[in-house]
Protein backbone atom coordinates (compact mmCIF):
# COMPACT_ATOMS: atom_id res chain seq x y z
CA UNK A 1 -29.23 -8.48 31.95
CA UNK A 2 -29.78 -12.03 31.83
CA UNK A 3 -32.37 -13.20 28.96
CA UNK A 4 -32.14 -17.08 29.43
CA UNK A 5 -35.66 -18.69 30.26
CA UNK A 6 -35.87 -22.09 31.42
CA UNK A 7 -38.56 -24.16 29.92
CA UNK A 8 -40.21 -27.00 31.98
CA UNK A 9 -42.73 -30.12 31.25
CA UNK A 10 -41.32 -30.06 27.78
CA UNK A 11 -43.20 -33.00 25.61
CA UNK A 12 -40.88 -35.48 24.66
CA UNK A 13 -41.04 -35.27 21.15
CA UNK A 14 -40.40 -31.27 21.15
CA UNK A 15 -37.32 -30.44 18.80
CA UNK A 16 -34.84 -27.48 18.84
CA UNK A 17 -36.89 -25.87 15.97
CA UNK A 18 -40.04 -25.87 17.44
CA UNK A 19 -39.36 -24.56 20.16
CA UNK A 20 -37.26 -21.71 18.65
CA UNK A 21 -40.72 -21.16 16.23
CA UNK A 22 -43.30 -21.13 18.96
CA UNK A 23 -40.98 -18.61 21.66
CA UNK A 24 -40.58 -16.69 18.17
CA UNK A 25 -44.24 -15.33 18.62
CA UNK A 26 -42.74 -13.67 21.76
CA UNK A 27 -39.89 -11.84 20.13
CA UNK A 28 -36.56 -13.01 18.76
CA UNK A 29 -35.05 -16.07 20.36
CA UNK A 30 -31.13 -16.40 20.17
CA UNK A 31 -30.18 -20.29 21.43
CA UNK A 32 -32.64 -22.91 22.28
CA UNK A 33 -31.20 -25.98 23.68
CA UNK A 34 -33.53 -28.86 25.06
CA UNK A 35 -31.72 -31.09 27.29
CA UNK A 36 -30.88 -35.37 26.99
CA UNK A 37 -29.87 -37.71 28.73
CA UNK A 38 -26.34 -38.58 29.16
CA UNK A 39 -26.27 -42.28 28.24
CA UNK A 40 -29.38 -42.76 26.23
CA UNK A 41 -29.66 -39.43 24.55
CA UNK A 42 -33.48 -39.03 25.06
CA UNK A 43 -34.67 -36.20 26.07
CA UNK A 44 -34.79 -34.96 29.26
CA UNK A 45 -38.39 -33.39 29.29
CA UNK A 46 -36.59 -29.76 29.47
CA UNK A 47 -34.80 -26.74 28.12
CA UNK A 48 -33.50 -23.60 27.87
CA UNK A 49 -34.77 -20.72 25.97
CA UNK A 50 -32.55 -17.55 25.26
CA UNK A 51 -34.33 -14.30 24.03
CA UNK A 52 -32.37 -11.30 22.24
CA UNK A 53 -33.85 -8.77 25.09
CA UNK A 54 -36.24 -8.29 28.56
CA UNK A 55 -38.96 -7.38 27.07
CA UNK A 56 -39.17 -10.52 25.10
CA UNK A 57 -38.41 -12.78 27.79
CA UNK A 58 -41.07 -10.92 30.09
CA UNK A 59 -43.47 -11.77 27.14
CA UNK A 60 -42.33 -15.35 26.44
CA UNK A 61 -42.96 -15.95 30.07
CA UNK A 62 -46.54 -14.75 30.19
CA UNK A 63 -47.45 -16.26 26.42
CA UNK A 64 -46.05 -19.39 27.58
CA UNK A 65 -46.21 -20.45 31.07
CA UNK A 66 -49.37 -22.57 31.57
CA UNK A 67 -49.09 -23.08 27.31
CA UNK A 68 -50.57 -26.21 26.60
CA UNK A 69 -48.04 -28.13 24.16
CA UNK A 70 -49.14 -31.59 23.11
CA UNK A 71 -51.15 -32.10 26.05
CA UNK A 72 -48.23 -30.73 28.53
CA UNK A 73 -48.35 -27.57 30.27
CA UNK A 74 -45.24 -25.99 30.21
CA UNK A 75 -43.59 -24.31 33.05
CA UNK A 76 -41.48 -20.93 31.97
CA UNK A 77 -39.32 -18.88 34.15
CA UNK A 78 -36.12 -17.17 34.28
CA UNK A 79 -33.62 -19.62 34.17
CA UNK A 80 -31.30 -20.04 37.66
CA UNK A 81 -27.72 -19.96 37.23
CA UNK A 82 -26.05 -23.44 37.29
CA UNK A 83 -25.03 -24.77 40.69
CA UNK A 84 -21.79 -26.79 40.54
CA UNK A 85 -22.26 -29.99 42.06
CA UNK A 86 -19.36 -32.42 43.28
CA UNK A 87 -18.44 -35.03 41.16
CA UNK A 88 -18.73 -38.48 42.53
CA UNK A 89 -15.06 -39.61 43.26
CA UNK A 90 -14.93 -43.72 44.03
């Protein structure tokens, strides 16, 4: 069963390890990975979340959706699978 949240709104200054520490409160977290940008390597403003098991995903997701994290309230839900877009060919 699929245990990957995806974690929206994200404040900009949010690290890896804080993340990991605050969805910790909701059970054990596996992989956290926050997203940046291609070129500039800033962050994106979002991230993905992956929990050992359901029942601490289903808990991360009611602690933490609506959680108010440096004055952003993030958005948590299951994360969708990835769609593959087409690459631009010019």
């Amino acid at each position: 069963m699929e245990t990957k949240l995806y974690v929206g709104n994200l404040p900009y200054s949010a690290t890896e390890e804080a993340i990991s520490e605050l969805f910790s409160q909701a059970g054990e977290v596996t992989a956290v990975t926050l997203i940046k940008d291609r070129d500039s390597g800033r962050p994106k403003g979002f991230g993905f979340v992956e929990m050992k098991n359901q029942e601490a995903m289903e808990a991360a997701i009611k602690q933490f959706n609506g959680y108010t994290m440096d004055e952003r309230e993030l958005k948590v839900n299951i994360a969708k699978p990835r769609e593959e877009r087409p690459r631009n060919r010019y």
